[in-house]
N, C-alpha and C. Protein backbone atom coordinates (compact mmCIF):
# COMPACT_ATOMS: atom_id res chain seq x y z
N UNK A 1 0.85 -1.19 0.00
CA UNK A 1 0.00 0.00 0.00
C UNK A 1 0.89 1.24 0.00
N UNK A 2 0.68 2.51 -1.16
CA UNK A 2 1.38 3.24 -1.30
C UNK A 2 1.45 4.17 0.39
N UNK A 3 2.45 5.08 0.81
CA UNK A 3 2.30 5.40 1.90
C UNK A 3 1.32 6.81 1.55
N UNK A 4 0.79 7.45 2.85
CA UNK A 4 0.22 9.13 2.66
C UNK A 4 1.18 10.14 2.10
N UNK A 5 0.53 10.86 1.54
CA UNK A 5 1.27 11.75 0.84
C UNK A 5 1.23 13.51 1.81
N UNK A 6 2.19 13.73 2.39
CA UNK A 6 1.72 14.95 3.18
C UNK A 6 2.16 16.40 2.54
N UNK A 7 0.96 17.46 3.27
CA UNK A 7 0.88 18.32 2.18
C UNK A 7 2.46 19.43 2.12
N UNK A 8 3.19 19.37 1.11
CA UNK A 8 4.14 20.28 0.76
C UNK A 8 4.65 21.83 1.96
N UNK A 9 5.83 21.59 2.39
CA UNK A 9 6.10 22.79 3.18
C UNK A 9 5.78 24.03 2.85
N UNK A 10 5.55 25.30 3.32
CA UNK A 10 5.15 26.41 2.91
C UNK A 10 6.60 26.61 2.11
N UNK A 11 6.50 27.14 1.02
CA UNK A 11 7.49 27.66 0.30
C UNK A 11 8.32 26.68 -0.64
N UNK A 12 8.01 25.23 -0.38
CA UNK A 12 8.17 24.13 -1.23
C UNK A 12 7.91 24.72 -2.51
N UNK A 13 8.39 23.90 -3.74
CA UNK A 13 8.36 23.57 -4.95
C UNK A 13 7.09 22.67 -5.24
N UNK A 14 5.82 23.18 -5.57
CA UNK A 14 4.76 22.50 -5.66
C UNK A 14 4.91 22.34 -7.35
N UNK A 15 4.65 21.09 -7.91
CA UNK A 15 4.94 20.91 -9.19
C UNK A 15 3.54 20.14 -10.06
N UNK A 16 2.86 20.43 -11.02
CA UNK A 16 2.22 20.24 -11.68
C UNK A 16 1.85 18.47 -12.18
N UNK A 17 1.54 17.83 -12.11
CA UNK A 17 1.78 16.23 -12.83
C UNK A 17 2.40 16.51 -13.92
N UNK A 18 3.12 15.56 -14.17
CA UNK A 18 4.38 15.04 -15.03
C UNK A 18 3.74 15.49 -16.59
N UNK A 19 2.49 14.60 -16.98
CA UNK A 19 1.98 14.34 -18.05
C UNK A 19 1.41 15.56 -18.84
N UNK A 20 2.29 16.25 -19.64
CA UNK A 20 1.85 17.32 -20.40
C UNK A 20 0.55 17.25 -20.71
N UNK A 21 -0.29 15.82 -21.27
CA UNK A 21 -1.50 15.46 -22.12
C UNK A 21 -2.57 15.88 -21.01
N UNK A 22 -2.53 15.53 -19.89
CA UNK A 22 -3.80 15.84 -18.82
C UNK A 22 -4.04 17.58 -18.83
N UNK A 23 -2.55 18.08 -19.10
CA UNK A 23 -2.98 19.62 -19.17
C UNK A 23 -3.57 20.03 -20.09
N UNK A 24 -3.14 19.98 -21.09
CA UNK A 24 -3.54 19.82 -22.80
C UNK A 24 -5.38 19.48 -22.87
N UNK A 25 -5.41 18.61 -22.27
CA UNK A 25 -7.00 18.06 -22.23
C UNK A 25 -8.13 18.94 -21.34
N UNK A 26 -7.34 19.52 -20.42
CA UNK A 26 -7.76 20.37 -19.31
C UNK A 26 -7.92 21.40 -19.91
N UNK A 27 -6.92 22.17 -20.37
CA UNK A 27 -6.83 23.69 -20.92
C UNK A 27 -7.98 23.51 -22.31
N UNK A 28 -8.10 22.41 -23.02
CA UNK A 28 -9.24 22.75 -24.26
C UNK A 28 -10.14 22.58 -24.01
N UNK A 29 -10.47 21.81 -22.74
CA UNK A 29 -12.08 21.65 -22.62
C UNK A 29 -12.69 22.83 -21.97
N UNK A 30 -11.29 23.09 -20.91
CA UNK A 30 -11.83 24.86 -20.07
C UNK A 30 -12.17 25.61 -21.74
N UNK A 31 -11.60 25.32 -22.53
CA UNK A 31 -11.87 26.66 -23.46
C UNK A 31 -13.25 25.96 -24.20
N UNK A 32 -13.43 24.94 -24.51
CA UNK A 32 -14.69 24.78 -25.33
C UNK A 32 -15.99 25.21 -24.32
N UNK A 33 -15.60 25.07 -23.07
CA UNK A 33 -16.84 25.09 -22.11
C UNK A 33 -16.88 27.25 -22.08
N UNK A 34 -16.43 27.81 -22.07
CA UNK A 34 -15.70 29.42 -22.16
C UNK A 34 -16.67 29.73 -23.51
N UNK A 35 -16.19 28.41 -24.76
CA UNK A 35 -16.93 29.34 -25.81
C UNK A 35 -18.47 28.93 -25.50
N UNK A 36 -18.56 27.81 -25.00
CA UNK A 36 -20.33 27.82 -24.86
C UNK A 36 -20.80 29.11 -23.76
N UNK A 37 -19.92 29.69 -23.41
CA UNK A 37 -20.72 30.62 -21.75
C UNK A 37 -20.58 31.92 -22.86
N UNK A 38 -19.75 31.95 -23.74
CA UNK A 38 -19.20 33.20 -24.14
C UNK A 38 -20.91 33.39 -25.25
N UNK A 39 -20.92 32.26 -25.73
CA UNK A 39 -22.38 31.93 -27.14
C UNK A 39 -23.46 32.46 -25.90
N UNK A 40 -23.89 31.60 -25.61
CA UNK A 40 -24.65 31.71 -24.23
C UNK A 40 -24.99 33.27 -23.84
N UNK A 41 -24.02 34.18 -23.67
CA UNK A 41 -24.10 35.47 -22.46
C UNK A 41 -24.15 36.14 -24.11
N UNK A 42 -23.57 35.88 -25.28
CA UNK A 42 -23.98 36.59 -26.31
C UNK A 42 -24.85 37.02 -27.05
N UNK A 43 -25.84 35.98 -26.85
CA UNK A 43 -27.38 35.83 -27.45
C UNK A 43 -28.83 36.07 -25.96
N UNK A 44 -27.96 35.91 -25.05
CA UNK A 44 -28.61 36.35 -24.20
C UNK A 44 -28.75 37.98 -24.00
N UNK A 45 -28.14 38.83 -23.99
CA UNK A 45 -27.93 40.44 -24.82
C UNK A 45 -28.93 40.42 -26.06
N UNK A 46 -28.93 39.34 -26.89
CA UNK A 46 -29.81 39.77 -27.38
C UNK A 46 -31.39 39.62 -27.53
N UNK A 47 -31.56 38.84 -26.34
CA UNK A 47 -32.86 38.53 -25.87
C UNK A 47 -32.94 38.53 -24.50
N UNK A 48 -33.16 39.89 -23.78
CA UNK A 48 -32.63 39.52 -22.07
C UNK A 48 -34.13 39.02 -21.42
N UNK A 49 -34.97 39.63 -22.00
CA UNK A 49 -36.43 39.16 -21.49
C UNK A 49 -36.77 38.02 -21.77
N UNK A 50 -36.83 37.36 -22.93
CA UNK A 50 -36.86 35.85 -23.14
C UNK A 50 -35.89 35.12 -22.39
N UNK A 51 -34.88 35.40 -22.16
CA UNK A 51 -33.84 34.84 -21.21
C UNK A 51 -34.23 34.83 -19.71
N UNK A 52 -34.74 35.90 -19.67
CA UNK A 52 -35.27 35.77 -17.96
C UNK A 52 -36.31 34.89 -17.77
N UNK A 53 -37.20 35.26 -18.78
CA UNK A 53 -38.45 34.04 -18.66
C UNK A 53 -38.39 32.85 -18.52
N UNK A 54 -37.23 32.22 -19.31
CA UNK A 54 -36.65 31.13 -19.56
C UNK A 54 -36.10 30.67 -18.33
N UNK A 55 -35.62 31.51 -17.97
CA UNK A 55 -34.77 31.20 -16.48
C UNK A 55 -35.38 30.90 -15.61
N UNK A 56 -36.81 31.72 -15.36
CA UNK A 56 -37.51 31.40 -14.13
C UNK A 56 -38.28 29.66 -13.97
N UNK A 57 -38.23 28.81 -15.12
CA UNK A 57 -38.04 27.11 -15.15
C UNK A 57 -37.33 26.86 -14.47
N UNK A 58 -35.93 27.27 -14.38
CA UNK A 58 -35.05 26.54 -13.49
C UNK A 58 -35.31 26.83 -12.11
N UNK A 59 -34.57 25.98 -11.08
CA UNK A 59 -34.41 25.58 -9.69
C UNK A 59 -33.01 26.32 -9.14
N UNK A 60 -33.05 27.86 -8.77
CA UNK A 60 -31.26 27.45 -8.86
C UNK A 60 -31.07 27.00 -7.29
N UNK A 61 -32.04 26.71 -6.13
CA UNK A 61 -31.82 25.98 -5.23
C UNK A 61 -31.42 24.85 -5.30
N UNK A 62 -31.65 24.47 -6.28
CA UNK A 62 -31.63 22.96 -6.67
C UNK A 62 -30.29 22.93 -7.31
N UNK A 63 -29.79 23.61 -7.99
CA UNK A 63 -28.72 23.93 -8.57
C UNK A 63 -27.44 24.06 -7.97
N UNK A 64 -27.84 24.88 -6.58
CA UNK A 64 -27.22 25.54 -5.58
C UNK A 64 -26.25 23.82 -4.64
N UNK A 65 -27.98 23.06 -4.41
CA UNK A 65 -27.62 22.30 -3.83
C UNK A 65 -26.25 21.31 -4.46
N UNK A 66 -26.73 20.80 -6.00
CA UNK A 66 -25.77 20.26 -6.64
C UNK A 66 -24.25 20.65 -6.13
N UNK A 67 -24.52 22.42 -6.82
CA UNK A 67 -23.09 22.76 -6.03
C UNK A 67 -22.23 22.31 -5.59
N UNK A 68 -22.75 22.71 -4.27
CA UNK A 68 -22.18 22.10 -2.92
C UNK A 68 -22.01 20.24 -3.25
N UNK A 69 -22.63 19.70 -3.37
CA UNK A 69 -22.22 18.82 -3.47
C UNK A 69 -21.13 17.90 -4.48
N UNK A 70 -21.12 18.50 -5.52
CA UNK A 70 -19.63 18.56 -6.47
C UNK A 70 -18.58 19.08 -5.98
N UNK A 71 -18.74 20.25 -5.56
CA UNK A 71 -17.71 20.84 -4.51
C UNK A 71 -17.19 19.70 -3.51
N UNK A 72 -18.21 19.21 -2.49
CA UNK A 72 -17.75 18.63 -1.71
C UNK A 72 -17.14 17.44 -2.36
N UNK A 73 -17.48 16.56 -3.49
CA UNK A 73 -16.87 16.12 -3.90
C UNK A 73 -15.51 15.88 -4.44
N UNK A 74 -15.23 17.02 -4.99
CA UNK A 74 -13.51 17.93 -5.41
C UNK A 74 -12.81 17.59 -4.21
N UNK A 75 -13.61 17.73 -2.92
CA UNK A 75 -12.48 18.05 -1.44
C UNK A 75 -11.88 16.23 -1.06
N UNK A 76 -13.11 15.41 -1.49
CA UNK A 76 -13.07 13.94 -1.30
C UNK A 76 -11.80 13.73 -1.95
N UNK A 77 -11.96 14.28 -3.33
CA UNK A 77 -11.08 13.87 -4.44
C UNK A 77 -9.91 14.29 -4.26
N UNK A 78 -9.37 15.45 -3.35
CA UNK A 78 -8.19 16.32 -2.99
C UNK A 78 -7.81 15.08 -1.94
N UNK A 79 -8.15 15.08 -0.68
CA UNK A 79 -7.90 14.18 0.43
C UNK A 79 -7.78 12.91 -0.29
N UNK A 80 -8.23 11.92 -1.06
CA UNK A 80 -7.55 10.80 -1.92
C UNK A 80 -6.03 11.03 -2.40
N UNK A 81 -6.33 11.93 -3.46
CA UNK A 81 -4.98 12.39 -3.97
C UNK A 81 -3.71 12.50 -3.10
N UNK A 82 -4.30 13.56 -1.60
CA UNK A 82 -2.72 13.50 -0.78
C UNK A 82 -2.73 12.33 -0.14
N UNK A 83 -3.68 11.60 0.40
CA UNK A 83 -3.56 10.47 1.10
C UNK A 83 -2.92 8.82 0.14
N UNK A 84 -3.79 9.47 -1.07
CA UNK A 84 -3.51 8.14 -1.63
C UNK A 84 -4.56 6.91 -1.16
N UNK A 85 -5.43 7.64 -0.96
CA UNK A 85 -6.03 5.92 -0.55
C UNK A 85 -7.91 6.14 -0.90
N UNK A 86 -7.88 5.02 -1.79
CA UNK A 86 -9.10 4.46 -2.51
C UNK A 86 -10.23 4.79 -1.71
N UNK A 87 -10.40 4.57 -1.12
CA UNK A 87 -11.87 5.20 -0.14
C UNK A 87 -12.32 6.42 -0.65
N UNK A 88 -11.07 7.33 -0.45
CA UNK A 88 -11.96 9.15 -0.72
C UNK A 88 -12.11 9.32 -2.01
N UNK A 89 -11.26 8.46 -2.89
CA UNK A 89 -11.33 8.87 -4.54
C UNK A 89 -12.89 8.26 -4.95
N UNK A 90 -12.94 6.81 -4.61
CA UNK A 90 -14.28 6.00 -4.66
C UNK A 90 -15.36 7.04 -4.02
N UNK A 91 -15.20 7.89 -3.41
CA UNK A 91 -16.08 8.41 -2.49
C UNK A 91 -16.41 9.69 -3.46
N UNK A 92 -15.02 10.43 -3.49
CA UNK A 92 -15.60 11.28 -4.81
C UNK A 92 -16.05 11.05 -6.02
N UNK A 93 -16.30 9.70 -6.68
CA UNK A 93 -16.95 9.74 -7.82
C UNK A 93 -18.35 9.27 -7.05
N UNK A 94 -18.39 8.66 -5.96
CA UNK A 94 -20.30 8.27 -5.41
C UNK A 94 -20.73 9.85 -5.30
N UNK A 95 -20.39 10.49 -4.89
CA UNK A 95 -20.74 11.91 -4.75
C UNK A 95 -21.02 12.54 -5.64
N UNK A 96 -20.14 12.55 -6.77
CA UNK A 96 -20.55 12.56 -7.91
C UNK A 96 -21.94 12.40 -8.58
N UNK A 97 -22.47 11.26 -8.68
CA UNK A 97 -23.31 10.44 -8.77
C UNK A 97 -24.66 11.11 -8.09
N UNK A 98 -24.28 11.63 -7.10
CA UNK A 98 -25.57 12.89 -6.55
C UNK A 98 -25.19 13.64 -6.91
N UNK A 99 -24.47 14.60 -7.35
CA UNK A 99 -24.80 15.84 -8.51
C UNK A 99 -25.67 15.36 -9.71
N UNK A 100 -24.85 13.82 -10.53
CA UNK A 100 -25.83 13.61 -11.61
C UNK A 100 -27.32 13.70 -11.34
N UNK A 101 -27.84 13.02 -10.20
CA UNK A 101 -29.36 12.83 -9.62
C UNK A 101 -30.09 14.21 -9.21
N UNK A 102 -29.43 15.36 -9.04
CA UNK A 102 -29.84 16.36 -8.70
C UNK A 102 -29.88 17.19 -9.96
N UNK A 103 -29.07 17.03 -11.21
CA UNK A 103 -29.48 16.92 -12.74
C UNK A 103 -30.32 16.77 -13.20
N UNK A 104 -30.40 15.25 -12.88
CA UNK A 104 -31.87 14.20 -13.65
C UNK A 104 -32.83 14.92 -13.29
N UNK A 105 -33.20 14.81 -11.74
CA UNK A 105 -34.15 15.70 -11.30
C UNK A 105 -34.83 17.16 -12.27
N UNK A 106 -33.63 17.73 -12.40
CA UNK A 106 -33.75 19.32 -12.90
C UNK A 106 -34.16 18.71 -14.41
N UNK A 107 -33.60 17.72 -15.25
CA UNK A 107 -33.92 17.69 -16.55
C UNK A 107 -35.14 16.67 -16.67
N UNK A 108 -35.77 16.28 -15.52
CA UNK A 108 -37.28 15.75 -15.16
C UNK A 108 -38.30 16.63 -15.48
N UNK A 109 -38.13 17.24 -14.56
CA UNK A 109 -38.96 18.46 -14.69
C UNK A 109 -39.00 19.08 -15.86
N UNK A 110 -38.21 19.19 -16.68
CA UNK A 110 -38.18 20.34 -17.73
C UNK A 110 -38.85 19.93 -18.61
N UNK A 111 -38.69 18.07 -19.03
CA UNK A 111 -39.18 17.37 -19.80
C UNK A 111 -40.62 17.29 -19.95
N UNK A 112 -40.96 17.27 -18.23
CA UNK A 112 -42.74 17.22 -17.57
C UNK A 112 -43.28 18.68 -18.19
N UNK A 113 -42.55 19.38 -18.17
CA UNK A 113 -43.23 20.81 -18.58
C UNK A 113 -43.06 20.72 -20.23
N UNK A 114 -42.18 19.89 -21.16
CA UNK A 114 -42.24 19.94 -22.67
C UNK A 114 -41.58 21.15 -22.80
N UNK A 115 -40.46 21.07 -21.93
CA UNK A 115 -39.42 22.41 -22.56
C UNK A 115 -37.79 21.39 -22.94
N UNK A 116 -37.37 21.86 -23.92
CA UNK A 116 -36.98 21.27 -24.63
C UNK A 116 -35.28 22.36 -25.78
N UNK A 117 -34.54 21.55 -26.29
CA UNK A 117 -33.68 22.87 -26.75
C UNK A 117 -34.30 23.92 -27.86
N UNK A 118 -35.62 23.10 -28.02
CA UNK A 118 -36.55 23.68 -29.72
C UNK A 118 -37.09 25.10 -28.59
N UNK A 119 -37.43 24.94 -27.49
CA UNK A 119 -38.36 26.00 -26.77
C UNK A 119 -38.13 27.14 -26.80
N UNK A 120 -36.35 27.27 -26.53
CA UNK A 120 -35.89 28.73 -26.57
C UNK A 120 -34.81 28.79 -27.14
N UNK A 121 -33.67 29.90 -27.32
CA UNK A 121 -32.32 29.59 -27.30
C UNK A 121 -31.88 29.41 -25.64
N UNK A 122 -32.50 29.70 -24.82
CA UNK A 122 -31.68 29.73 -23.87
C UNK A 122 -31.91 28.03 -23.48
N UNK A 123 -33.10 27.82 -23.55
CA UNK A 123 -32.80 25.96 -23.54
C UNK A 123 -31.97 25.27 -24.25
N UNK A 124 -31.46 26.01 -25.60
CA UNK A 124 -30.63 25.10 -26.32
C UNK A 124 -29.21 25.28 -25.84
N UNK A 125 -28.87 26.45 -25.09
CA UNK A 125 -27.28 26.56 -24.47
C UNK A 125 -27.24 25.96 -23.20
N UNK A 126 -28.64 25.75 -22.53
CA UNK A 126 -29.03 25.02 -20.99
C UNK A 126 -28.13 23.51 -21.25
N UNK A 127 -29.32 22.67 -22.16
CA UNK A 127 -28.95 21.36 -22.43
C UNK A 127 -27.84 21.37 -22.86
N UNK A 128 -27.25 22.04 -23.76
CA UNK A 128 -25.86 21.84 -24.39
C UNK A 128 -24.56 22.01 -23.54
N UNK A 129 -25.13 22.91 -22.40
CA UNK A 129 -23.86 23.20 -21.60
C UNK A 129 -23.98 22.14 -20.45
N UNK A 130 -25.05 22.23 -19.87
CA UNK A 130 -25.49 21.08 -18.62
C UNK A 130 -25.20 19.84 -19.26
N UNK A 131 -25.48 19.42 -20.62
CA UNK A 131 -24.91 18.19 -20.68
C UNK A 131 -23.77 17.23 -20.86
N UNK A 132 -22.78 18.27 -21.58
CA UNK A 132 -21.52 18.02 -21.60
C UNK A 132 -20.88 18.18 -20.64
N UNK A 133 -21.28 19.08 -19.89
CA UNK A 133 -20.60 18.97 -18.45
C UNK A 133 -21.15 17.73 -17.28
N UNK A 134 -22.20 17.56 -17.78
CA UNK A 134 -22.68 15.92 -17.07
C UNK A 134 -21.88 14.73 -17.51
N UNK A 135 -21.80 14.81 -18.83
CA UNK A 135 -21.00 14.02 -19.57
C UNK A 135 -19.59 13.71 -19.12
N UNK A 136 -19.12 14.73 -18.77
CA UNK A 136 -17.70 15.15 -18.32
C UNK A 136 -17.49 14.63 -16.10
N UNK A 137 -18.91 14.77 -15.60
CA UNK A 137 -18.89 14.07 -14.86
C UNK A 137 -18.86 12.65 -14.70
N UNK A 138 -19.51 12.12 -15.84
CA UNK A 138 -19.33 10.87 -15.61
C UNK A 138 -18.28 10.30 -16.37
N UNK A 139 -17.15 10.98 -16.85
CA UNK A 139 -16.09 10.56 -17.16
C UNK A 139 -15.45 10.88 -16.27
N UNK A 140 -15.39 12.05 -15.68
CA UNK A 140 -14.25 12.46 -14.06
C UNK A 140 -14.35 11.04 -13.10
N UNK A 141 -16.09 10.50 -12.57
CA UNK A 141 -16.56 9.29 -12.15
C UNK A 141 -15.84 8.01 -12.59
N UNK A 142 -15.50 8.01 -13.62
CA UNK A 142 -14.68 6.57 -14.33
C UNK A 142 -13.21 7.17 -14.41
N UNK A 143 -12.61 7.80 -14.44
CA UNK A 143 -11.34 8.02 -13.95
C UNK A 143 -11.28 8.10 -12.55
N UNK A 144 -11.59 8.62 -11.91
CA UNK A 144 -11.35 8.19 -10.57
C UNK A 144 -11.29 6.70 -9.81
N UNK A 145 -12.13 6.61 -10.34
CA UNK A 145 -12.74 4.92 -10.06
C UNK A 145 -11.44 3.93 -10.61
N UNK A 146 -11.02 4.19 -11.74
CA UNK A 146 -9.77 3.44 -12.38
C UNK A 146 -8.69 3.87 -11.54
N UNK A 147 -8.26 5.01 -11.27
CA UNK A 147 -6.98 5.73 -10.48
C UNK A 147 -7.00 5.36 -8.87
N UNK A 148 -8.39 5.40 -8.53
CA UNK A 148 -8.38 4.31 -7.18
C UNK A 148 -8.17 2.96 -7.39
N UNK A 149 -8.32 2.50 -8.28
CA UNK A 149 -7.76 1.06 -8.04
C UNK A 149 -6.61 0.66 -8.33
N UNK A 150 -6.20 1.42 -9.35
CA UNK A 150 -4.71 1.52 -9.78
C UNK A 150 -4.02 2.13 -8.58
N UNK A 151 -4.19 3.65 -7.80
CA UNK A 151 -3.56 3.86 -6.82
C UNK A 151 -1.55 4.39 -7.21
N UNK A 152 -1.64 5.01 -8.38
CA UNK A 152 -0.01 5.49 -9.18
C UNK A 152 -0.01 6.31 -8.94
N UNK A 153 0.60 7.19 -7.64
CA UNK A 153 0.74 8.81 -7.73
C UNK A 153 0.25 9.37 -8.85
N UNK A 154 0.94 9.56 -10.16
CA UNK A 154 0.99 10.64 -11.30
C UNK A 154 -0.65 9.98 -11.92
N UNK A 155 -1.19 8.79 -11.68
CA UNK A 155 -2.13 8.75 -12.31
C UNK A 155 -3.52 9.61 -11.58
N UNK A 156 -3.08 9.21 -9.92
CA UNK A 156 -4.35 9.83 -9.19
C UNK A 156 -4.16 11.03 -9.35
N UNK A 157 -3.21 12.11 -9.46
CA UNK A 157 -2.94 13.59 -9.55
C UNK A 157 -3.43 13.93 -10.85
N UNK A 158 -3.43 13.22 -12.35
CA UNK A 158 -3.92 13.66 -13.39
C UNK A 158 -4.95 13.65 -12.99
N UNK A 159 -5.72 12.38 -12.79
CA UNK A 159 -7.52 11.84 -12.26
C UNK A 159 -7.93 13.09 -11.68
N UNK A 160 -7.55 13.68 -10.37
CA UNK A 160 -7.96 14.44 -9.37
C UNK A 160 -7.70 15.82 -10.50
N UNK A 161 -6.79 16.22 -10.82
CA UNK A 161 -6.79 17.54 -11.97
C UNK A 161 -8.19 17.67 -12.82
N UNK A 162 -8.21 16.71 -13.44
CA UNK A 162 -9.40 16.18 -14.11
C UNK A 162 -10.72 16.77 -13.25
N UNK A 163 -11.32 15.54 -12.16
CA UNK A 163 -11.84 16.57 -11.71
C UNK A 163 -12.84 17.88 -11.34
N UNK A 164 -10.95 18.44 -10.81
CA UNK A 164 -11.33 19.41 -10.58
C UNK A 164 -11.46 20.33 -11.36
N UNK A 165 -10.83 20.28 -12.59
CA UNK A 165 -11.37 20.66 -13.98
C UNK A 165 -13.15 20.73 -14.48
N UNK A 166 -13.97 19.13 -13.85
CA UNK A 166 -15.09 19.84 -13.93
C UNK A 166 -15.66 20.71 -12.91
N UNK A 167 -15.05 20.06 -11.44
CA UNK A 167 -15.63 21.28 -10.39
C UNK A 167 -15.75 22.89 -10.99
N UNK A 168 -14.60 22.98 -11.42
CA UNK A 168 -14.41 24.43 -12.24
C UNK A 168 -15.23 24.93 -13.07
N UNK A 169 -15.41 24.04 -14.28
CA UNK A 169 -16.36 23.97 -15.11
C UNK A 169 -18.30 24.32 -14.60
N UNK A 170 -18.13 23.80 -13.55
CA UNK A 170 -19.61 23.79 -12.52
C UNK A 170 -19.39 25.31 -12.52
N UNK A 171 -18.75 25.37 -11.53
CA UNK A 171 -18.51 26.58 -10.74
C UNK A 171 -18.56 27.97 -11.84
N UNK A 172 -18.28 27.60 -12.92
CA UNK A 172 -18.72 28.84 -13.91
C UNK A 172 -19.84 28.84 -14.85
N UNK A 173 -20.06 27.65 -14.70
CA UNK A 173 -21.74 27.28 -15.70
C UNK A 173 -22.73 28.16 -14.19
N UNK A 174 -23.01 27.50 -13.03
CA UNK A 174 -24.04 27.62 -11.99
C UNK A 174 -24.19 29.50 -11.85
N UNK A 175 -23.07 30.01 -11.63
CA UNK A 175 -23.89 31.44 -12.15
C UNK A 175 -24.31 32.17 -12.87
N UNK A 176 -23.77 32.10 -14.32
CA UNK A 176 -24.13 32.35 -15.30
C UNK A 176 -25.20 31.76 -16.02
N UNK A 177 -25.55 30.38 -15.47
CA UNK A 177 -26.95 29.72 -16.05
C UNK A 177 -27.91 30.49 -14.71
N UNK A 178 -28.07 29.91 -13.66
CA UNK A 178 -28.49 30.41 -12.78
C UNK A 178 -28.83 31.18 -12.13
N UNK A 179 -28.20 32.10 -11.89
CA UNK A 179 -27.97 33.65 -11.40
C UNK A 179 -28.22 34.51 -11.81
N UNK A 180 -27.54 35.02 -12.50
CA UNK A 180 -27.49 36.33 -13.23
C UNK A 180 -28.28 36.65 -14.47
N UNK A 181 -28.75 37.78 -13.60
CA UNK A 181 -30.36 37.88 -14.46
C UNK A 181 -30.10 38.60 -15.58
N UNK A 182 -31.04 38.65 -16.68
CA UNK A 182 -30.93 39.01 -17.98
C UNK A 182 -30.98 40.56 -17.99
């Protein structure tokens, strides 16, 4: 069993994972997810009232809650990473797994009401952005899950980058879908 990994002295040399490709993969998806917020906040300018209307469908309590709970997930996934040990990584992709359900939920409802990406534009940047970033959860979910069992330093540090790559991704979709009014 690999030993704990403890966290770096203040003023240490904190160094990036080895594997150029995890960054590479990281840095284009931050940017494809950037041009959907950038499409998104562009066409929303040009419809701010249909955009608000649109908005008031969503839950952002519900949204809110997800949040937090991806978040808390990221922290599972951090404490694996320094510890090294399969429990918290396994734990951050189950956690996971309730953000997806707090999704489903939200794309339940939307379905029950017959709103759809045809309804508005702002439904068509909703689904398009919420889903690839779901998508992207349940690939963060299966890397983790592999990197806990494998248990390779440089593999759990890409895994955990990963991620927190979508935490990030959350964290800039939830106000800009959510929040901020037209």
């Amino acid at each position: 069993m690999p030993q704990d990994r403890t966290a770096p002295a203040v003023g240490a040399d904190v160094q990036l994972p080895h594997d150029l490709m995890i960054w590479v993969l990281i840095v284009s998806e931050l940017l494809v997810f950037c041009a959907g917020l950038w499409g998104f906040s562009a066409v929303r300018i040009s419809d701010r009232a249909g955009f608000a209307d649109a908005a008031a469908y969503l839950h952002p309590l519900r949204a809110g809650l997800g949040t937090m709970i991806l978040v808390s997930s990221g922290a599972l996934a951090a404490v694996g990473a320094l510890r090294m040990q399969r429990r918290y990584l396994l734990g951050a992709a189950l956690v996971g797994a309730g953000f997806l359900m707090v999704k489903f939920y939200e794309w339940r409802d939307l379905a029950a009401a017959q709103i759809s990406t045809e309804t508005h534009p702002f439904f068509t940047f909703y689904y398009l952005l919420t889903g690839f970033h779901a998508a992207h959860v349940v690939a963060g979910m299966v890397i983790l899950a592999v990197v806990a069992a494998r248990r390779r330093p440089a593999e759990v540090d890409a895994g955990v980058a990963f991620w927190h790559m979508v935490d990030l991704v959350w964290v800039l979709l939830f106000p800009v879908i959510y929040l901020v009014s037209a």
